[in-house]
N, C-alpha and C. Protein backbone atom coordinates (compact mmCIF):
# COMPACT_ATOMS: atom_id res chain seq x y z
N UNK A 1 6.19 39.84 -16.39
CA UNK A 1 5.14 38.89 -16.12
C UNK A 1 5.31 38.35 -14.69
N UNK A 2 3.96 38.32 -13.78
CA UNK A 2 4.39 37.81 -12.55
C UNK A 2 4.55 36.06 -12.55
N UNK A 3 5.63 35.84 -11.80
CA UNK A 3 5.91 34.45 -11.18
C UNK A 3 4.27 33.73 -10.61
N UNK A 4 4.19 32.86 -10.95
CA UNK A 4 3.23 31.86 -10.45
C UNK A 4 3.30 30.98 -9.15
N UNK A 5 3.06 30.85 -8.37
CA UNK A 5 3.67 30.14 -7.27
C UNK A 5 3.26 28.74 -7.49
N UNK A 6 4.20 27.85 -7.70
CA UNK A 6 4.12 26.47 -7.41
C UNK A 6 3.54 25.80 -5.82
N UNK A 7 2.59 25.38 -5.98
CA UNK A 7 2.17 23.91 -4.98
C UNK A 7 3.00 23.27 -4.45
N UNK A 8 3.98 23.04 -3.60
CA UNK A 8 5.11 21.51 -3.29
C UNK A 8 4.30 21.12 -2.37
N UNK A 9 3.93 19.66 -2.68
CA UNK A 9 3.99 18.58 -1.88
C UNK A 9 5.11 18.38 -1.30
N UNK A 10 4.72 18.00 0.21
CA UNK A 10 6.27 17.47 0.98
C UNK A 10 6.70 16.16 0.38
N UNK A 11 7.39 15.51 0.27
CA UNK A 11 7.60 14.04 0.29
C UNK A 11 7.91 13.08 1.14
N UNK A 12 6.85 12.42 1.14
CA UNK A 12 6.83 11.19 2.50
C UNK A 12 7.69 10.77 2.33
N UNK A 13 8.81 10.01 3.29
CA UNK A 13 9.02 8.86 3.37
C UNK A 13 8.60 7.43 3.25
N UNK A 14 8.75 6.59 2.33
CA UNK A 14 7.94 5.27 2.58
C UNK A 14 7.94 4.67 4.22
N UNK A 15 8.52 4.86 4.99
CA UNK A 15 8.14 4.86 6.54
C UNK A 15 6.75 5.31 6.77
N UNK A 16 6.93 6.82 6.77
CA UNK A 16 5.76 7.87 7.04
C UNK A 16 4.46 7.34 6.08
N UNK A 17 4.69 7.01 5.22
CA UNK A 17 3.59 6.28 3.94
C UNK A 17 3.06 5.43 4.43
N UNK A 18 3.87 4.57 5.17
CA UNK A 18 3.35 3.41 5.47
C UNK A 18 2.82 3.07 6.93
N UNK A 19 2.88 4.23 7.50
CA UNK A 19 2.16 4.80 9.26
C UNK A 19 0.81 5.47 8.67
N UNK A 20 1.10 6.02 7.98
CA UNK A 20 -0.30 6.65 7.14
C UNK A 20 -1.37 5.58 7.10
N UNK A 21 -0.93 4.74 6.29
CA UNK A 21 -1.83 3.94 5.36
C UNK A 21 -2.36 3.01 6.69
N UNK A 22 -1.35 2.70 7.09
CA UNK A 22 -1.63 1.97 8.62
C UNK A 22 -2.94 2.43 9.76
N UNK A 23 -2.65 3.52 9.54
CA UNK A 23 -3.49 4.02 10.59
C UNK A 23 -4.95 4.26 10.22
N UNK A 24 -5.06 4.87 8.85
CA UNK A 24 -5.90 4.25 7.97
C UNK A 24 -7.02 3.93 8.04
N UNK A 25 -6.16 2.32 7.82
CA UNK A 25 -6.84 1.08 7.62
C UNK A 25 -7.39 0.80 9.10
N UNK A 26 -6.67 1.30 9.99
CA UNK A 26 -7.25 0.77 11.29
C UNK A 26 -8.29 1.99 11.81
N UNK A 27 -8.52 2.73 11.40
CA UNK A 27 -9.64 3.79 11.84
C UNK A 27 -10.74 3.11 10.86
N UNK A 28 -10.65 2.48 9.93
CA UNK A 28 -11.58 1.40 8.68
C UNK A 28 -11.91 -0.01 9.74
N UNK A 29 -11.17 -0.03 10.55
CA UNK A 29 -11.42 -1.04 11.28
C UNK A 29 -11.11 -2.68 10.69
N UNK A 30 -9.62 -2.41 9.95
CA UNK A 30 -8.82 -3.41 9.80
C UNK A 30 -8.03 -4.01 10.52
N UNK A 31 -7.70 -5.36 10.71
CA UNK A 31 -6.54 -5.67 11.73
C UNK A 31 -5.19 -5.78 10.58
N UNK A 32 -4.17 -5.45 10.99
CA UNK A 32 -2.60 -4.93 10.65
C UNK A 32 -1.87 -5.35 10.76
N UNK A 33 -0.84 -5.73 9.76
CA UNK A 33 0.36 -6.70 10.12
C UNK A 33 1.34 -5.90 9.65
N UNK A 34 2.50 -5.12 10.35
CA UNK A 34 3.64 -5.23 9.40
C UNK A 34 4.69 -5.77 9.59
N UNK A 35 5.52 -6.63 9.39
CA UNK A 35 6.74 -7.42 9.42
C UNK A 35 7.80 -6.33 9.28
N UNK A 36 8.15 -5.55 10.48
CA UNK A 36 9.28 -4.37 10.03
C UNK A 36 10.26 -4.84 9.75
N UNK A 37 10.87 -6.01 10.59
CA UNK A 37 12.10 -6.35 10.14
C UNK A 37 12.07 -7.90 9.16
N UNK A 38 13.11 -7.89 8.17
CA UNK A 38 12.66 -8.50 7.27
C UNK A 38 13.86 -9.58 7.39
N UNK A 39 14.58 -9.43 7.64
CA UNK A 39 16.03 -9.77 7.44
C UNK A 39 15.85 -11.65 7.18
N UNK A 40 15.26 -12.22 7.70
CA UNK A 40 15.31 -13.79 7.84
C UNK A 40 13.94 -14.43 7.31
N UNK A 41 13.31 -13.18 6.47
CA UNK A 41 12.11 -13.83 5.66
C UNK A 41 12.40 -13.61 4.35
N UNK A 42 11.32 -13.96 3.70
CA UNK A 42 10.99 -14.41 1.91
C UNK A 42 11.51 -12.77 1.43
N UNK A 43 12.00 -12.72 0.45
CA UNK A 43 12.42 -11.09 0.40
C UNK A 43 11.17 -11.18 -0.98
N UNK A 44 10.84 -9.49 -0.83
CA UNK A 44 9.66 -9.04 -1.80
C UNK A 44 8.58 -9.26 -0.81
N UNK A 45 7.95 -10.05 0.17
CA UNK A 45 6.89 -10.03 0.48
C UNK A 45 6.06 -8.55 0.81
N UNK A 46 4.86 -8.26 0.80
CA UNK A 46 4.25 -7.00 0.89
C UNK A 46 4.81 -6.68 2.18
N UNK A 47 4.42 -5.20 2.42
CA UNK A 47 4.89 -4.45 3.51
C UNK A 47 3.85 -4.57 4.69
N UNK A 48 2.46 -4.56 4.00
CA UNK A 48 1.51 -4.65 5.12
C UNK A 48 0.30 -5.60 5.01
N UNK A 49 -0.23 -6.50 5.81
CA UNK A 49 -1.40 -7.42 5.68
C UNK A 49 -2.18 -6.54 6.24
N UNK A 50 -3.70 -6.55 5.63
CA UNK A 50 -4.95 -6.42 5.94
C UNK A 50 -5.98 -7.11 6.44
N UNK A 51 -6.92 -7.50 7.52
CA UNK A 51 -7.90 -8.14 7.28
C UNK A 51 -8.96 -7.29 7.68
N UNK A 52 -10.15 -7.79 7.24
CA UNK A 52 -11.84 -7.13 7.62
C UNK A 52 -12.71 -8.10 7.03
N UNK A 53 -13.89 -8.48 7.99
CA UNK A 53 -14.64 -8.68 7.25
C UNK A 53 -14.72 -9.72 5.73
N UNK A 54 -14.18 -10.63 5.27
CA UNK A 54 -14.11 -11.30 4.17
C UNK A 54 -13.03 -10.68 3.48
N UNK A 55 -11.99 -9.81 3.76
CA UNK A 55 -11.28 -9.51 2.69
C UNK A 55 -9.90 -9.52 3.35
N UNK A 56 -9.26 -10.08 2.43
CA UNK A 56 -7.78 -9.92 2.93
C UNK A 56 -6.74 -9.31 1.56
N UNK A 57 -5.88 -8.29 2.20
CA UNK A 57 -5.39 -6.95 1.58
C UNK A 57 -4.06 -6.89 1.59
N UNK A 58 -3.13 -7.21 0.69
CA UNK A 58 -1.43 -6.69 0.85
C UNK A 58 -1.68 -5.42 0.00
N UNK A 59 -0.48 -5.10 1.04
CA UNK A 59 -0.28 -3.64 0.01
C UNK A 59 1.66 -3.16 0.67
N UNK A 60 1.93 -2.73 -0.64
CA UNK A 60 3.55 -2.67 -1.28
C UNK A 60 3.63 -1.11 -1.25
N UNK A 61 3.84 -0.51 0.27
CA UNK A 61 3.79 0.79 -0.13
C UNK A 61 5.51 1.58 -0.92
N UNK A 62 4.92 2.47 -1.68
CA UNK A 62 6.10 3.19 -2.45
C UNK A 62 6.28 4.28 -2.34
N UNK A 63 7.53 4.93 -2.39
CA UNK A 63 7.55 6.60 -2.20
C UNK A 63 7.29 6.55 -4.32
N UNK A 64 7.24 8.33 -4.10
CA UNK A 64 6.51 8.92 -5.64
C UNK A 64 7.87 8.23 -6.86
N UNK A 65 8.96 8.18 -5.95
CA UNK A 65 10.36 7.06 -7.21
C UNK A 65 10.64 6.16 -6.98
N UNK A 66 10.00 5.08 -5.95
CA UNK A 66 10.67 4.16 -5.42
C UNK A 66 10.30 3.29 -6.45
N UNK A 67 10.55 2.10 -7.21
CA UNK A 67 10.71 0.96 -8.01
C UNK A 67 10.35 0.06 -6.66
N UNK A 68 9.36 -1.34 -7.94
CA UNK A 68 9.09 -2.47 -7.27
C UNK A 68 10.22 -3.33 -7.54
N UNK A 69 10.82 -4.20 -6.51
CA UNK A 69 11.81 -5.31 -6.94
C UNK A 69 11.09 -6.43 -7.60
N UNK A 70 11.94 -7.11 -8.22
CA UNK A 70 11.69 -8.42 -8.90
C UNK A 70 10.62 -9.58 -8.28
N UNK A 71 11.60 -9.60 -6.64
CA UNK A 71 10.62 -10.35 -5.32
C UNK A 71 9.31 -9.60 -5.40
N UNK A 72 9.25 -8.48 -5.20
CA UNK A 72 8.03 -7.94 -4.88
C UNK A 72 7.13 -7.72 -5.60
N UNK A 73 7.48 -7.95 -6.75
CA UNK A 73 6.49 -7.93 -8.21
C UNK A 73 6.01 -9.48 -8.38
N UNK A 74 6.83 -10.34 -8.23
CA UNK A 74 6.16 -11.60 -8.02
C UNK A 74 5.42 -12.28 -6.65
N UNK A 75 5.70 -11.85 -5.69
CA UNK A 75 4.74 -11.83 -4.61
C UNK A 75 3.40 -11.08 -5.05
N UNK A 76 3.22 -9.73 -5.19
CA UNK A 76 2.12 -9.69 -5.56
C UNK A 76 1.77 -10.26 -6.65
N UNK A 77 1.88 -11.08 -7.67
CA UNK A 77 1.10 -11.30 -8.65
C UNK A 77 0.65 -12.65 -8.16
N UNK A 78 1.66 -13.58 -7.16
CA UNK A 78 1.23 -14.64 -6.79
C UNK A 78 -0.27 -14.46 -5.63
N UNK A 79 0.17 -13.64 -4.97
CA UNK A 79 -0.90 -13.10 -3.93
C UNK A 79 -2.44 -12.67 -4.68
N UNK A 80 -1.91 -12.01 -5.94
CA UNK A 80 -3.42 -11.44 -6.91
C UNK A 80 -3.93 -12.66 -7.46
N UNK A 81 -3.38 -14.10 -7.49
CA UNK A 81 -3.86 -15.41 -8.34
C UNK A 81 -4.13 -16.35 -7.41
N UNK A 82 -4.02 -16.00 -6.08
CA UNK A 82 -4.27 -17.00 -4.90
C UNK A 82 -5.23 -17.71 -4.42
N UNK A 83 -6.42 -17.01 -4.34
CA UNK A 83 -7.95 -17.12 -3.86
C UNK A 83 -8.67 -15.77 -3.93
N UNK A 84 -10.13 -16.36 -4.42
CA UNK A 84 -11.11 -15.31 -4.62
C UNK A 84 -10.67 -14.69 -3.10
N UNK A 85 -11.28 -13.40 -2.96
CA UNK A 85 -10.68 -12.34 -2.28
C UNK A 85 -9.55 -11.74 -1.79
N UNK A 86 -8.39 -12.18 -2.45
CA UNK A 86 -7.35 -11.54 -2.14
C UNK A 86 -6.88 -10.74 -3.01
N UNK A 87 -6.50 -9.53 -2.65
CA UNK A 87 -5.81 -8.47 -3.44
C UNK A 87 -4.81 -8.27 -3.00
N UNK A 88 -3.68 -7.77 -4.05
CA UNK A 88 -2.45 -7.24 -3.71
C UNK A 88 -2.11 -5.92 -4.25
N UNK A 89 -1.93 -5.08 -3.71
CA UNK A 89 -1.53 -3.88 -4.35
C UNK A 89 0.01 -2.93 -4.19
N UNK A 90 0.54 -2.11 -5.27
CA UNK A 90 1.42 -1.63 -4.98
C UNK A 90 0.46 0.22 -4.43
N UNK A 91 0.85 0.86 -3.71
CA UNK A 91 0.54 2.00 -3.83
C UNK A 91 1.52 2.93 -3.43
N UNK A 92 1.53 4.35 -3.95
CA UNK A 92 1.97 5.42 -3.70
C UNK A 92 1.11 6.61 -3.26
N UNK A 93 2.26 7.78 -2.66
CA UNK A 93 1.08 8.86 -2.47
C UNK A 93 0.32 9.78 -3.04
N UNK A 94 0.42 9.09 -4.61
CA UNK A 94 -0.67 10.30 -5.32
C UNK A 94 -1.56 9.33 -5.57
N UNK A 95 -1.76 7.95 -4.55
CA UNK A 95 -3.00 6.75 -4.97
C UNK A 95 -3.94 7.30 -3.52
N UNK A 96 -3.72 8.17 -3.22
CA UNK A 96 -4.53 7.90 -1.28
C UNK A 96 -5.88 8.06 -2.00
N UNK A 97 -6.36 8.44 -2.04
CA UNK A 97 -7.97 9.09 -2.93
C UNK A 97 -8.44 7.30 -3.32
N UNK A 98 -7.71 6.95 -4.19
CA UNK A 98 -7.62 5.76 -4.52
C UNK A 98 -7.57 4.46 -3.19
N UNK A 99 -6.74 4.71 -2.98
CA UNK A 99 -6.81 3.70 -1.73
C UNK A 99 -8.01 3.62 -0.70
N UNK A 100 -7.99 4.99 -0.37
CA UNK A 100 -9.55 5.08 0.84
C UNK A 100 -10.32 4.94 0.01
N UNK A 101 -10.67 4.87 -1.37
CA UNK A 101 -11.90 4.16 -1.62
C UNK A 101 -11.88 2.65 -1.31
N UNK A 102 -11.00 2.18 -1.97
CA UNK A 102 -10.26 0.43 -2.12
C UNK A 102 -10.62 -0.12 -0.78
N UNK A 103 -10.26 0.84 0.34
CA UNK A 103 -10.40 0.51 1.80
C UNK A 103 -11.78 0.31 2.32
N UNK A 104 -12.47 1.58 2.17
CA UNK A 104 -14.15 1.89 2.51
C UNK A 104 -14.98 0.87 1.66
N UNK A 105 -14.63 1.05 0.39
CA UNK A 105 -15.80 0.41 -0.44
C UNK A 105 -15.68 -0.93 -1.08
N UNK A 106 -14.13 -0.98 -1.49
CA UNK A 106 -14.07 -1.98 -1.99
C UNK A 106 -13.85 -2.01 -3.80
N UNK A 107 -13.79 -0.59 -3.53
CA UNK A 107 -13.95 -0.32 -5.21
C UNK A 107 -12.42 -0.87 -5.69
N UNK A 108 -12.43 -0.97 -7.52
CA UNK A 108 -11.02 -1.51 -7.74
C UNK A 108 -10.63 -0.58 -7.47
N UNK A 109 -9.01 -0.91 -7.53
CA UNK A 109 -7.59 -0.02 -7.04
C UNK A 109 -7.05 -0.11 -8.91
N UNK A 110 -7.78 0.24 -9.27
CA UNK A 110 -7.09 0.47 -10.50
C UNK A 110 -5.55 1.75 -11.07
């Protein structure tokens, strides 16, 4: 029986994930925050701020195994209960499909 050839996805780095998503958002015509170094702030806070237009956007990027910490699971939930228009999201890279909608349209990030 012949062998089937498997598909591999490369695997990002959450670095590279998070230059991605970055760049993105700013071809969407978002302004961008990322706090690279963290060392002397709130630990858990999101990785990247969003703004556009009436909406303001965290997002917790993840590689395809990375786990959310404790901090970072409660930052976003505080961030998701804050004020009408704010969202917080965790994403990974089998969400991009997902995300550029979230970005463009506004649709949920379910």
């Amino acid at each position: 029986m012949p062998r089937v050839a498997r598909v591999v996805r490369p695997r990002l780095s959450e670095a590279q994930f998070l230059r991605q998503i970055q760049a993105a958002a700013q071809l969407l015509g978002y302004h961008c925050h990322h706090h690279w170094l963290s060392i002397h702030s709130a630990p858990g806070y999101p990785d990247l701020t969003l703004v556009r237009e009436g909406r303001l956007l965290f997002i917790e990027a993840k590689t395809y195994l990375g786990r959310l910490t404790v901090h970072q699971e409660q930052w976003l939930d505080w961030l998701n209960h804050s004020a009408p228009g704010v969202e917080a999201r965790v994403v990974r890279p089998k969400d991009w499909d997902t995300l550029m909608a979230w970005l463009k349209e506004g649709t949920p990030f379910e």
